[in-house]
C-alpha atoms as a PDB file:
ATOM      1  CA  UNK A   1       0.000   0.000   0.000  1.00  0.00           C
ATOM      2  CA  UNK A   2       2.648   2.540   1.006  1.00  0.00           C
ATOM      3  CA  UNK A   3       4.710   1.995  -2.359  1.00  0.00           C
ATOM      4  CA  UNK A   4       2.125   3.837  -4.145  1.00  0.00           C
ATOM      5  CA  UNK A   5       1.396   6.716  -1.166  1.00  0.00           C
ATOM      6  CA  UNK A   6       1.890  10.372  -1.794  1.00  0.00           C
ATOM      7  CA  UNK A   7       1.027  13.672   0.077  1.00  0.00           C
ATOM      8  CA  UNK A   8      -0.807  16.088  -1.914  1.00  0.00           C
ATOM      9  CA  UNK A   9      -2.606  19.213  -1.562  1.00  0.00           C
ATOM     10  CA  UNK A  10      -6.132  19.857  -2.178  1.00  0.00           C
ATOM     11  CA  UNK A  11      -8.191  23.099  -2.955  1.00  0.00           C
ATOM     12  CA  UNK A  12     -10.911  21.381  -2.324  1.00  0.00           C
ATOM     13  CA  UNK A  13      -9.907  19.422   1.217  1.00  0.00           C
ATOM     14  CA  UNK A  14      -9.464  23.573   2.133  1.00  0.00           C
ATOM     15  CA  UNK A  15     -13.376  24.199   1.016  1.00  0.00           C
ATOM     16  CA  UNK A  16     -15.196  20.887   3.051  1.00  0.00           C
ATOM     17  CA  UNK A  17     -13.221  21.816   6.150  1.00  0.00           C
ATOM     18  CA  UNK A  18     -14.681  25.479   5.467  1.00  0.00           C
ATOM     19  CA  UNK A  19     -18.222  24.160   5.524  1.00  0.00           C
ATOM     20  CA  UNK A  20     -17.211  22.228   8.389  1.00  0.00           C
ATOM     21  CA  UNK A  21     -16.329  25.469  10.208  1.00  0.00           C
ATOM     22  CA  UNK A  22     -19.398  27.398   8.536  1.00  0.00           C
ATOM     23  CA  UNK A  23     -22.699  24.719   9.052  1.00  0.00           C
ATOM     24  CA  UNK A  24     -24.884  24.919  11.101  1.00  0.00           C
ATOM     25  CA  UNK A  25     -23.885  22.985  14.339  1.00  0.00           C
ATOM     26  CA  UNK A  26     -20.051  22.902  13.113  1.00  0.00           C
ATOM     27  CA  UNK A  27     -17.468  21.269  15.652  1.00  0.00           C
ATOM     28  CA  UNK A  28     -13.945  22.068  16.119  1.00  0.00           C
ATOM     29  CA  UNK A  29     -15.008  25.549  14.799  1.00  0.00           C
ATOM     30  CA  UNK A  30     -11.992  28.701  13.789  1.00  0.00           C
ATOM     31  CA  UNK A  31     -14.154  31.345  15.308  1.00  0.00           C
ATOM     32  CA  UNK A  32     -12.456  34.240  13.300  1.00  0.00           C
ATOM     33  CA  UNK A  33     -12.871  32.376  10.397  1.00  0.00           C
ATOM     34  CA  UNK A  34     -16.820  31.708  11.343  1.00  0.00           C
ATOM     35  CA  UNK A  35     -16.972  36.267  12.190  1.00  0.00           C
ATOM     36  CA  UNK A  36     -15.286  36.796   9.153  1.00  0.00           C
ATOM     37  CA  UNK A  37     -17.671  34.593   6.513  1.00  0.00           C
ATOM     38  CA  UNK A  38     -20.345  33.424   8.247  1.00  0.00           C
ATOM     39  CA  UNK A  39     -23.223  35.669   7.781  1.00  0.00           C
ATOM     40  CA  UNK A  40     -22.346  36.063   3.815  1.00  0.00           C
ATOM     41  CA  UNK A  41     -22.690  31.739   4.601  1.00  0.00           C
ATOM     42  CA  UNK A  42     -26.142  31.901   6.168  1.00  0.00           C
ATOM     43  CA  UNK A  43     -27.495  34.206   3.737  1.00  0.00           C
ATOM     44  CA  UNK A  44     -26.183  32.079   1.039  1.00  0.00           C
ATOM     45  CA  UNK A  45     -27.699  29.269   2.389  1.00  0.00           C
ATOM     46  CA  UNK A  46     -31.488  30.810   2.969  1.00  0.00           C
ATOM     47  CA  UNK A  47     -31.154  32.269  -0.530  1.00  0.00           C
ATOM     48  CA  UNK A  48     -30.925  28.757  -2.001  1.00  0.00           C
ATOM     49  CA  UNK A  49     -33.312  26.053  -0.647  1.00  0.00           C
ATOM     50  CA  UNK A  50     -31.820  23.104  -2.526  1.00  0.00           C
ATOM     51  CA  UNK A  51     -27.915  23.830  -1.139  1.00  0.00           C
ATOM     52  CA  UNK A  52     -29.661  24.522   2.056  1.00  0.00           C
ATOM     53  CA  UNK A  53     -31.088  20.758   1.941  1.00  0.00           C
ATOM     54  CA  UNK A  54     -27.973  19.246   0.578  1.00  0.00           C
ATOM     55  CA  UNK A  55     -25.954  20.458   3.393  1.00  0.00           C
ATOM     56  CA  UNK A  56     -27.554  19.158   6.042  1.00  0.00           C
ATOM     57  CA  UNK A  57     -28.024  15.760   4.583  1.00  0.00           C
ATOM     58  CA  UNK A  58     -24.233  15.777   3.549  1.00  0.00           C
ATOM     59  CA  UNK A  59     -23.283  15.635   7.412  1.00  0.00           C
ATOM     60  CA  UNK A  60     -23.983  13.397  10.434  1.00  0.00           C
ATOM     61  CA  UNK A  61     -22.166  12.705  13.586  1.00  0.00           C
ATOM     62  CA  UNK A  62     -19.177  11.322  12.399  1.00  0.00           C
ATOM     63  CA  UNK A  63     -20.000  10.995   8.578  1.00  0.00           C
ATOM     64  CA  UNK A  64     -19.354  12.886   5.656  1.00  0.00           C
ATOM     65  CA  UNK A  65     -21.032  12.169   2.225  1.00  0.00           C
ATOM     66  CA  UNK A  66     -18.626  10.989   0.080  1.00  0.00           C
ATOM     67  CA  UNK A  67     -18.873  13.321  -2.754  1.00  0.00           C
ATOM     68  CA  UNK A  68     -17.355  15.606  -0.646  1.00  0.00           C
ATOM     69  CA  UNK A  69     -13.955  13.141   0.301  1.00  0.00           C
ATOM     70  CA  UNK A  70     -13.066  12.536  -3.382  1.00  0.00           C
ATOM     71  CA  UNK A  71      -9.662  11.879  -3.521  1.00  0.00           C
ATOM     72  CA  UNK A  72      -7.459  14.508  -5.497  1.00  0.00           C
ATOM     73  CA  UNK A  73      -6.644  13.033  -8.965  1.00  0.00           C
ATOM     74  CA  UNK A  74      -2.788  14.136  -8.787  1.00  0.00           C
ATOM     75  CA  UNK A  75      -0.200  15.894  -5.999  1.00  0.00           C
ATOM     76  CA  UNK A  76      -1.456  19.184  -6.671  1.00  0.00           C
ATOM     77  CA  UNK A  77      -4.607  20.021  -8.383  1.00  0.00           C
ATOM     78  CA  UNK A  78      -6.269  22.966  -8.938  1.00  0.00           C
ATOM     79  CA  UNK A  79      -9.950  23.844  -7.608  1.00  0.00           C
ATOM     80  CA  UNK A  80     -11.368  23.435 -10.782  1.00  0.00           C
ATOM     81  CA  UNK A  81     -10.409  20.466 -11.909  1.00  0.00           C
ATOM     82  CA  UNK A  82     -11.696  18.794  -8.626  1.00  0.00           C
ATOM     83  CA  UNK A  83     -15.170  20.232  -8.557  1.00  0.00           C
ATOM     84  CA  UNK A  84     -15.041  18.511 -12.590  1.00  0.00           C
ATOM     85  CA  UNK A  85     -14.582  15.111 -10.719  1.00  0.00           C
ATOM     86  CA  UNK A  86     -17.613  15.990  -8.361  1.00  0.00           C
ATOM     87  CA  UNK A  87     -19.947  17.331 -11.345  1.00  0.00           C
ATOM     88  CA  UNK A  88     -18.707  13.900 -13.362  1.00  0.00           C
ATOM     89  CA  UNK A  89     -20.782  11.673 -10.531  1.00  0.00           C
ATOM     90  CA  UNK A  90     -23.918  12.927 -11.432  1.00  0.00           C
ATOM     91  CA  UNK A  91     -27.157  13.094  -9.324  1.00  0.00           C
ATOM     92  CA  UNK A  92     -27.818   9.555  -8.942  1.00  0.00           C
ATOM     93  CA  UNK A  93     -24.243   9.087  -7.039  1.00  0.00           C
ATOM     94  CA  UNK A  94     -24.104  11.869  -4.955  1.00  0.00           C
ATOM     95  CA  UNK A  95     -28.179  11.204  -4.029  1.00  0.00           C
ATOM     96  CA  UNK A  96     -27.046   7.897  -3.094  1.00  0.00           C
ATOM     97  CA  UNK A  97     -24.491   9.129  -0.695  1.00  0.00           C
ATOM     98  CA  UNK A  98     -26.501  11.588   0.432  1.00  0.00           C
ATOM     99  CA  UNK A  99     -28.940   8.418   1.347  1.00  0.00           C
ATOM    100  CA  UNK A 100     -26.026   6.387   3.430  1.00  0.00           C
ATOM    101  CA  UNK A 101     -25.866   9.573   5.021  1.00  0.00           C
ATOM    102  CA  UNK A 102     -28.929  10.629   6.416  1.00  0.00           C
ATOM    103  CA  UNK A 103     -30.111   6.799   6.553  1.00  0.00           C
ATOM    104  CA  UNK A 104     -33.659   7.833   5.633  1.00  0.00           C
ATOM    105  CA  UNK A 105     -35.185   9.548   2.408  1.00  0.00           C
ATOM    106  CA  UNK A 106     -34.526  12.714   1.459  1.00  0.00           C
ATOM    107  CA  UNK A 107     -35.917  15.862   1.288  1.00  0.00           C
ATOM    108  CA  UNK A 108     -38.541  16.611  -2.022  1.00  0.00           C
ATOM    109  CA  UNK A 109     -36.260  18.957  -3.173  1.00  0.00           C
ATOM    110  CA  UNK A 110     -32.826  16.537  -3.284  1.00  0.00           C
ATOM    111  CA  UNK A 111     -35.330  13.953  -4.763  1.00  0.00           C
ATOM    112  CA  UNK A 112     -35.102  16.082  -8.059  1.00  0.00           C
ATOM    113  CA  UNK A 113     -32.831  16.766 -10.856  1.00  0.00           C
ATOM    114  CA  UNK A 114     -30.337  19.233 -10.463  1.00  0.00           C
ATOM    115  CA  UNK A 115     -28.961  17.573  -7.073  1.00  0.00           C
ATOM    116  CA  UNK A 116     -24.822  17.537  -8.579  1.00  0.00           C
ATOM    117  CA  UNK A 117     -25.637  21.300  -9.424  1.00  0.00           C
ATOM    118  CA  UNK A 118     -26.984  22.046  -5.805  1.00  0.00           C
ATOM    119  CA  UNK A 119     -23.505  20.448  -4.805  1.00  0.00           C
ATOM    120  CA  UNK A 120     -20.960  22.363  -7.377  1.00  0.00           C
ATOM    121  CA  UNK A 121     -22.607  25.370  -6.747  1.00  0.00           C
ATOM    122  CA  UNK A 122     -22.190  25.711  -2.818  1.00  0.00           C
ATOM    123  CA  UNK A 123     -18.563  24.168  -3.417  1.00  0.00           C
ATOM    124  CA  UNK A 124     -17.921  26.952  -5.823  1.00  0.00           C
ATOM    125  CA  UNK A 125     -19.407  29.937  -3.477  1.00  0.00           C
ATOM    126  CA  UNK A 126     -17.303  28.365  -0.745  1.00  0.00           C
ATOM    127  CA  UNK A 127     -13.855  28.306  -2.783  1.00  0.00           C
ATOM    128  CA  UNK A 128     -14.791  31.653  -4.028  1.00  0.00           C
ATOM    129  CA  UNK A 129     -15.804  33.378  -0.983  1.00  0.00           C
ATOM    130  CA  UNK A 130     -13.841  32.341   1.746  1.00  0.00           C
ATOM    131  CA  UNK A 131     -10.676  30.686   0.218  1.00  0.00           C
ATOM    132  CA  UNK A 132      -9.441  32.169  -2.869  1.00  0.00           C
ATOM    133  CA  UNK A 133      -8.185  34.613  -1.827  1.00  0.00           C
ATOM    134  CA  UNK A 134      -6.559  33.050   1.212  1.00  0.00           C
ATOM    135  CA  UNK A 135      -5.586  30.327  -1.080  1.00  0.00           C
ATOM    136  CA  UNK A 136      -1.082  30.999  -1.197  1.00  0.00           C
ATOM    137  CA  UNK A 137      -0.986  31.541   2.460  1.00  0.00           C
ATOM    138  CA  UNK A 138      -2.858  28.212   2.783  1.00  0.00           C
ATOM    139  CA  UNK A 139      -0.580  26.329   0.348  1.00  0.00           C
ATOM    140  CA  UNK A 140       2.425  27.715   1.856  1.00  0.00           C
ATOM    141  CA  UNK A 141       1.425  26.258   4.946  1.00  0.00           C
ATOM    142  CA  UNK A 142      -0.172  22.825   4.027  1.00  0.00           C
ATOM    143  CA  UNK A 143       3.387  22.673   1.972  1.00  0.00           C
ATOM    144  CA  UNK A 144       5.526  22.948   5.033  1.00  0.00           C
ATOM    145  CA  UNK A 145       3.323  20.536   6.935  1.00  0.00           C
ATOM    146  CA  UNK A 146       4.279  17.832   3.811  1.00  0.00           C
ATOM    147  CA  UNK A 147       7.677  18.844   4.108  1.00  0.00           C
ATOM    148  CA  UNK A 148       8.242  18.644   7.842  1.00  0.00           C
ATOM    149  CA  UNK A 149       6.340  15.296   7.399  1.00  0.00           C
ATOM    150  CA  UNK A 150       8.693  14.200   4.605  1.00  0.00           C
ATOM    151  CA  UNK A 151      11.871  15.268   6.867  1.00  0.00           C
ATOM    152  CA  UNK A 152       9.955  12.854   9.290  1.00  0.00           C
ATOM    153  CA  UNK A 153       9.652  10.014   7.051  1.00  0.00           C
ATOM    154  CA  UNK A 154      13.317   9.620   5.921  1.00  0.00           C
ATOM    155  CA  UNK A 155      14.285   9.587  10.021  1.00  0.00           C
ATOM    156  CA  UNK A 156      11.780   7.495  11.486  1.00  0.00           C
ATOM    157  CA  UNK A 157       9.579   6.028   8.697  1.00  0.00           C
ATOM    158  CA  UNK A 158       5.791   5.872   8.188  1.00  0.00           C
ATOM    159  CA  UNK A 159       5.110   4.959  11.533  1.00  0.00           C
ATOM    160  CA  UNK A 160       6.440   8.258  12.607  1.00  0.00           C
ATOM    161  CA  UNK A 161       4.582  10.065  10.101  1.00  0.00           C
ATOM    162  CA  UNK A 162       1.463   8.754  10.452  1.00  0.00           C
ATOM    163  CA  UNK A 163       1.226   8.755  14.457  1.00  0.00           C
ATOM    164  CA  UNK A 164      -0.340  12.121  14.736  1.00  0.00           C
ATOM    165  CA  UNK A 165      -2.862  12.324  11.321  1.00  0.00           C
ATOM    166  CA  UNK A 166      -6.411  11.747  13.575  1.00  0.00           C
ATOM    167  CA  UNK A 167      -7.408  10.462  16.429  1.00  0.00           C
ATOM    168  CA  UNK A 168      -6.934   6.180  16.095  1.00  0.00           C
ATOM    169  CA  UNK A 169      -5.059   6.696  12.833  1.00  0.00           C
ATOM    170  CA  UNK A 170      -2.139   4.191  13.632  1.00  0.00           C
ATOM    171  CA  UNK A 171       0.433   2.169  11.659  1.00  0.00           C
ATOM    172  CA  UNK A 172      -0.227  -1.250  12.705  1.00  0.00           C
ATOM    173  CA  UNK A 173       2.813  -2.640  10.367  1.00  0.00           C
ATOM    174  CA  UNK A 174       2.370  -5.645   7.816  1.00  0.00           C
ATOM    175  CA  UNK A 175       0.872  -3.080   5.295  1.00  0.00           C
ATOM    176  CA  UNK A 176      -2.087  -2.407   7.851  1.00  0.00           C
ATOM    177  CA  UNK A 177      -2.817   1.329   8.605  1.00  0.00           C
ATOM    178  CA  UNK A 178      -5.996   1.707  11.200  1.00  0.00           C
ATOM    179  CA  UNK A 179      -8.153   4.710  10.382  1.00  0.00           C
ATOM    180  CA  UNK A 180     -10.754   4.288  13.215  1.00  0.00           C
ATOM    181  CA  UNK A 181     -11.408   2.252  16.202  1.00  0.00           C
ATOM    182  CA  UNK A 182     -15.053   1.426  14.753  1.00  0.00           C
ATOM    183  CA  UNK A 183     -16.888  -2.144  13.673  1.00  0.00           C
ATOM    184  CA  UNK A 184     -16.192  -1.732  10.666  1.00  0.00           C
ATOM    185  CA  UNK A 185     -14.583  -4.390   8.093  1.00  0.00           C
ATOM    186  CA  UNK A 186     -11.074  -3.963   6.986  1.00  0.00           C
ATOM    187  CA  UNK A 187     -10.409  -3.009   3.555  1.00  0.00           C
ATOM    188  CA  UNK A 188      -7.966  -4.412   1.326  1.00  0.00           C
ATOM    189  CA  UNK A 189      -6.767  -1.541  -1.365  1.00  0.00           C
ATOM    190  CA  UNK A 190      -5.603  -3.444  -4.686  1.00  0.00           C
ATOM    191  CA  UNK A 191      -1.614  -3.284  -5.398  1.00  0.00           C
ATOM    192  CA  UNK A 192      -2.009  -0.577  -7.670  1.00  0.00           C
ATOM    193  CA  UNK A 193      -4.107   1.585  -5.387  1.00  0.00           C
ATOM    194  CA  UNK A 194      -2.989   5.324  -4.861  1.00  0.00           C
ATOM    195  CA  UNK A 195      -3.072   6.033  -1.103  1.00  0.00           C
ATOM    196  CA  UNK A 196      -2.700  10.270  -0.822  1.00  0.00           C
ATOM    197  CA  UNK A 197      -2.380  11.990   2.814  1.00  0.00           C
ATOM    198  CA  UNK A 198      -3.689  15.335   2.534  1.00  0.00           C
ATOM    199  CA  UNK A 199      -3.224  17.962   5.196  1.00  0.00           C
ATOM    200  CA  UNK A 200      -6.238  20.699   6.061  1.00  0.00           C
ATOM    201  CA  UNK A 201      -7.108  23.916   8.082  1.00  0.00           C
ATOM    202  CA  UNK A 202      -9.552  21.936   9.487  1.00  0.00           C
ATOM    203  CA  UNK A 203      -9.000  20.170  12.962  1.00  0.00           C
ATOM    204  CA  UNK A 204     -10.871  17.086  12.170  1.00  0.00           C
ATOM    205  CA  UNK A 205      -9.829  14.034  10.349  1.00  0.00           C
ATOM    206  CA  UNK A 206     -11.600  11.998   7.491  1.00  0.00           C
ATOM    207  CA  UNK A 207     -11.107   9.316   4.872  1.00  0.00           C
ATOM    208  CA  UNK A 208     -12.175   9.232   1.281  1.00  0.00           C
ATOM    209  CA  UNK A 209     -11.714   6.892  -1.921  1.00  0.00           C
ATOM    210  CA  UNK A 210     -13.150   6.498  -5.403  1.00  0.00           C
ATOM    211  CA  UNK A 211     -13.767   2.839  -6.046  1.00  0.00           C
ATOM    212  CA  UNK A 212     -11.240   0.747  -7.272  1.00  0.00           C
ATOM    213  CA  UNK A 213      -7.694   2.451  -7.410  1.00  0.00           C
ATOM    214  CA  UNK A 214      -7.748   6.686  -5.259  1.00  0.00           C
ATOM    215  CA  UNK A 215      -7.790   6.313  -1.670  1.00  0.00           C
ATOM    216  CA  UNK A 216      -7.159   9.386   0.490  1.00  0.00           C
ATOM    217  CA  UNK A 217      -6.920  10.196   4.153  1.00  0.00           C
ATOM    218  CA  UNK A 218      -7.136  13.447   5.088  1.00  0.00           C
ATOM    219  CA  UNK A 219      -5.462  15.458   8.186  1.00  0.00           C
ATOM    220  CA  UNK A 220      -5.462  18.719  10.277  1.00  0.00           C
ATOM    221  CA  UNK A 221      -2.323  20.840   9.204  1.00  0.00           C
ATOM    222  CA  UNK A 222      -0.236  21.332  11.737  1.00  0.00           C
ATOM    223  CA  UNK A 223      -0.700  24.685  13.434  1.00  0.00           C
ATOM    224  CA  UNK A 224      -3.564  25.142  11.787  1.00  0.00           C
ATOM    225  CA  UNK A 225      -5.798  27.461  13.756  1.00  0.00           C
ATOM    226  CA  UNK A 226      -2.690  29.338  14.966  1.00  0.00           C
ATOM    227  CA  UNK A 227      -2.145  29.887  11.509  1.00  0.00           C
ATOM    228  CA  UNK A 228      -5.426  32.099  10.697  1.00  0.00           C
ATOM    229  CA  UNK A 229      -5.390  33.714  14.012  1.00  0.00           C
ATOM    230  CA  UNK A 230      -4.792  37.697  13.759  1.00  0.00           C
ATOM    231  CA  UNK A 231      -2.452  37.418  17.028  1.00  0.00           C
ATOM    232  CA  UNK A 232      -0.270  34.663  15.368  1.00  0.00           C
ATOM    233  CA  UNK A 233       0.526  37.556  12.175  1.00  0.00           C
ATOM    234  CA  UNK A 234       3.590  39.286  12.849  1.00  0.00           C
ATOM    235  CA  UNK A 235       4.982  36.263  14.756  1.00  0.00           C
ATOM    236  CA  UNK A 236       7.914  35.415  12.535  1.00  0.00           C
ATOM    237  CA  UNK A 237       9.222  38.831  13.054  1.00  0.00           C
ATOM    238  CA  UNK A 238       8.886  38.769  16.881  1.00  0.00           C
ATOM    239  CA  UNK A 239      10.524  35.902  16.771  1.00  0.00           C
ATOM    240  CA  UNK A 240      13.654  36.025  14.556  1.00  0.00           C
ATOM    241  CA  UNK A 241      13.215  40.025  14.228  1.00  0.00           C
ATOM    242  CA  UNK A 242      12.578  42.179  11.201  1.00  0.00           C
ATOM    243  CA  UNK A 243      15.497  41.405   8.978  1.00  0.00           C
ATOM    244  CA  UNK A 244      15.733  38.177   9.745  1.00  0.00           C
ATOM    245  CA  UNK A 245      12.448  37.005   9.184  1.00  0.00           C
ATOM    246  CA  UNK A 246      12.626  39.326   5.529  1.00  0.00           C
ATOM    247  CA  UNK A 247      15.660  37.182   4.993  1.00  0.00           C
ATOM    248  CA  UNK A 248      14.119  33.839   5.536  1.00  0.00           C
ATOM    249  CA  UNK A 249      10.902  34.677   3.675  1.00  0.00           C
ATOM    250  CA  UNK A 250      13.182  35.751   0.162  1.00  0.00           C
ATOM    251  CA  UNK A 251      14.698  32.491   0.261  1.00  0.00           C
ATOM    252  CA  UNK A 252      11.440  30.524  -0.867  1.00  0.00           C
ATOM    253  CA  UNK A 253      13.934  29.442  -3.555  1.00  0.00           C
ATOM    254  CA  UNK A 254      17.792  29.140  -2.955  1.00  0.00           C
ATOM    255  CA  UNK A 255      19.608  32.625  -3.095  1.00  0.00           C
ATOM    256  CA  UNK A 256      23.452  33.911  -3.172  1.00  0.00           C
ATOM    257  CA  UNK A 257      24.019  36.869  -0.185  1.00  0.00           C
ATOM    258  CA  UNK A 258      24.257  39.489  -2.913  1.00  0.00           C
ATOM    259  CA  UNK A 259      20.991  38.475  -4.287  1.00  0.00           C
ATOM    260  CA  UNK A 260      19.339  38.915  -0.731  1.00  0.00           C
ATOM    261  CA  UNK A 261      21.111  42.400  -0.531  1.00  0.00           C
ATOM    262  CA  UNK A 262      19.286  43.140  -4.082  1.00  0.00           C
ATOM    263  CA  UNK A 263      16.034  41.895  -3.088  1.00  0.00           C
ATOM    264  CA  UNK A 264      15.991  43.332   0.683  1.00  0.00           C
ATOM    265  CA  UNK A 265      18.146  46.472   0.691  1.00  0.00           C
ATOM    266  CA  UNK A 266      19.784  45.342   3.941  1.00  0.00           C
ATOM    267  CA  UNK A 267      23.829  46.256   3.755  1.00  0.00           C
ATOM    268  CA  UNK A 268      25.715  43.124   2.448  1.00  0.00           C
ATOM    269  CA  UNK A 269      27.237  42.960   6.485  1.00  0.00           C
ATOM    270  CA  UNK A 270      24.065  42.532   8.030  1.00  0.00           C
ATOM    271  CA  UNK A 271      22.816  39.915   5.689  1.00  0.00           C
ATOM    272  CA  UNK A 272      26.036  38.380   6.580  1.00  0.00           C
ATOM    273  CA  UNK A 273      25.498  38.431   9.865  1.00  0.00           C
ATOM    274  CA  UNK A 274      21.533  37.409   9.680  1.00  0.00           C
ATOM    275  CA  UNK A 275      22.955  34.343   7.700  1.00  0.00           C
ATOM    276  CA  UNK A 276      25.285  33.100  10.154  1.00  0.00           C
ATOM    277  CA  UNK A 277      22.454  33.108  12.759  1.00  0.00           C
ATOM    278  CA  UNK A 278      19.960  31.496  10.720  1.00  0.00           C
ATOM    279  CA  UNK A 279      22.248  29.149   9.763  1.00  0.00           C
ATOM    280  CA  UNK A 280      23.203  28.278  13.146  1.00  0.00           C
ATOM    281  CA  UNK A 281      19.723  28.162  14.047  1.00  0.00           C
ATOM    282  CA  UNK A 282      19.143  25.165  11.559  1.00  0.00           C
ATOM    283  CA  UNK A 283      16.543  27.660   9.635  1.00  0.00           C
ATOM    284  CA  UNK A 284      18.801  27.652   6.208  1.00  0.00           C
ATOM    285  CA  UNK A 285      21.530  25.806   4.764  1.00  0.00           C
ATOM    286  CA  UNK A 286      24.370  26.943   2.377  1.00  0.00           C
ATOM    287  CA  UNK A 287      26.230  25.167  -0.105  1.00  0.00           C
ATOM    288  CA  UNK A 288      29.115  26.599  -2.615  1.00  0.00           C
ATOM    289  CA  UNK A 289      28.039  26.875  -6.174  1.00  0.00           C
ATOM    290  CA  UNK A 290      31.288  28.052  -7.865  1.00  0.00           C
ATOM    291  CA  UNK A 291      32.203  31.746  -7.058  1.00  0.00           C
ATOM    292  CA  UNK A 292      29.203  31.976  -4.534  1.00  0.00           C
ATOM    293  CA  UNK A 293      27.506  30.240  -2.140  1.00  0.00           C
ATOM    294  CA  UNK A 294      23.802  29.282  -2.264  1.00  0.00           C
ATOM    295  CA  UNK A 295      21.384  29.795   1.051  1.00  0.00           C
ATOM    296  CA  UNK A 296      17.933  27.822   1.134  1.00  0.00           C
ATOM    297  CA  UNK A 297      15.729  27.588   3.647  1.00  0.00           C
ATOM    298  CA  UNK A 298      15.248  23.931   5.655  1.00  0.00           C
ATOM    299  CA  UNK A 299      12.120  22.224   6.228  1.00  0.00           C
ATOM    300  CA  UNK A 300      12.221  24.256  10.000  1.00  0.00           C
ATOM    301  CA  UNK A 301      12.514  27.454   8.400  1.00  0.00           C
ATOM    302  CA  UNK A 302       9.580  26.652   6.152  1.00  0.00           C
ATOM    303  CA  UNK A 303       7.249  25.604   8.729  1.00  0.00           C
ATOM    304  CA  UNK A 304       8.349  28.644  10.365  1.00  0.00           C
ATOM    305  CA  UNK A 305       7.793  30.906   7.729  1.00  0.00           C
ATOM    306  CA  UNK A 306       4.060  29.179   6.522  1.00  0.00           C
ATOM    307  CA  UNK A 307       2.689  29.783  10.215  1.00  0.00           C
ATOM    308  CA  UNK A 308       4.594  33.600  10.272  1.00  0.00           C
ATOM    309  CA  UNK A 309       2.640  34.199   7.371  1.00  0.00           C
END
């Protein structure tokens, strides 16, 4: 199973832990994130009776409709092309997992055609209202989650990295990975399945998989909520002070010092100086590149930089 696992990012993992944040009843709730969209949400919502009905049979104790867990088709796709893969299952899939959901029928109005549109449409106004424009501080950070996790992974293998992804998720060894302590069967992914662990700024936990091969378990980002507080902004700079954090954040990509003097205006001494610290600090490493010497930023300083953000 692990032969064919990947982390990836997903657009769309960002939008169903929004709804989780923004319906009605929500748990684990970002309460700035609930002031900020919330009664643009509601409105929504009472505006449109047929999103209004598909959202609250789309959730249960527990249970997410799987329409909404799809996993993502590759690494790193955009928005768009997963809300295609929801709009390709058509009403009579995603009214059947509305069914397993709510265990009962369904409202007149989900009993209709028009149900996959009810669903694209509040996954769209989502994306577009609340993320999209948060969207590169949110990759920034779900990227230095998968690279601290990958840092992980090379020093103390999957066990390590999967020992804090949800509550129960476990590595039980002998290809077995438990997702939940629940009666449930145990399910056997075919050889050439594609297992992706996807990080979200959502603290909650779920699983996902279009039948036979995409599997995907989904996880809260690390520092998630810290991450869209207002009191956590500015925190890179407290930290490692001004310069030094303006340092850090230029090298996204690897960088010579007389580059950083070009691109910060701080004297070619002080960058000097902010180098040696950082690089003492284990935030960047160096490495000669004929006449000059190349500075990049290591897995700590990303993390650091993603949550300063």
């Amino acid at each position: 199973m692990l032969a064919h696992s990947r982390f990836a990012i997903s657009p769309m993992a960002e939008v169903v832990g929004a709804l989780g944040h923004l319906r009605p009843r929500g748990s684990r709730v970002d309460r700035a994130f609930v002031a900020a969209h919330g009664d643009a949400f509601r409105a929504m919502v009472a505006d449109h009776p047929g999103r209004h009905a598909l959202l609250q049979a789309s959730w249960r104790p527990g249970w997410l409709a799987d329409f909404l867990a799809l996993p993502p088709a590759d690494a790193s796709p955009a928005f768009t092309d997963e809300l295609a893969l929801v709009e390709a299952l058509g009403d009579k899939r995603i009214r059947a997992d509305l069914r397993q959901v709510t265990g009962g029928p369904l409202p007149r109005v989900l009993t209709r055609p028009g149900v996959t549109a009810y669903a694209t449409d509040l996954l769209e106004w989502v994306w577009t209202h609340t993320i999209a424009s948060d969207w590169p501080r949110r990759e920034r950070v779900l990227r230095a989650d998968i690279v601290a996790r990958s840092a992980r992974l090379a020093t103390h293998g999957w066990a390590g990295v999967l020992k804090d992804l949800g509550t129960d998720r476990e590595w039980l060894a002998e290809g077995q990975l438990r997702i939940n302590r629940g009666p449930y069967p145990t399910r056997e992914l075919p050889s050439t399945a594609q297992l992706s662990f996807v990080p979200a700024h959502w603290n909650a936990s779920w699983v996902g998989w279009d039948l036979p091969l995409r599997y995907a378990v989904y996880y809260p980002v690390g520092g998630a909520l810290a991450a869209t507080d207002r009191a956590a902004r500015g925190g890179l700079e407290r930290l490692v002070g001004g310069n030094r954090a303006a340092i850090l954040r230029t090298l996204a990509d690897p960088a010579t010092t007389t580059a950083l003097v070009a691109l910060t205006g701080l004297p070619v001494g002080s960058v000097g100086n902010h180098l040696r610290v950082l690089l003492e600090g284990g935030l960047v490493l160096r490495r000669r590149s004929g006449r000059e010497v190349l500075y990049w930023r290591t897995a700590l300083g990303d993390t650091l930089v993603a949550a300063g953000s």
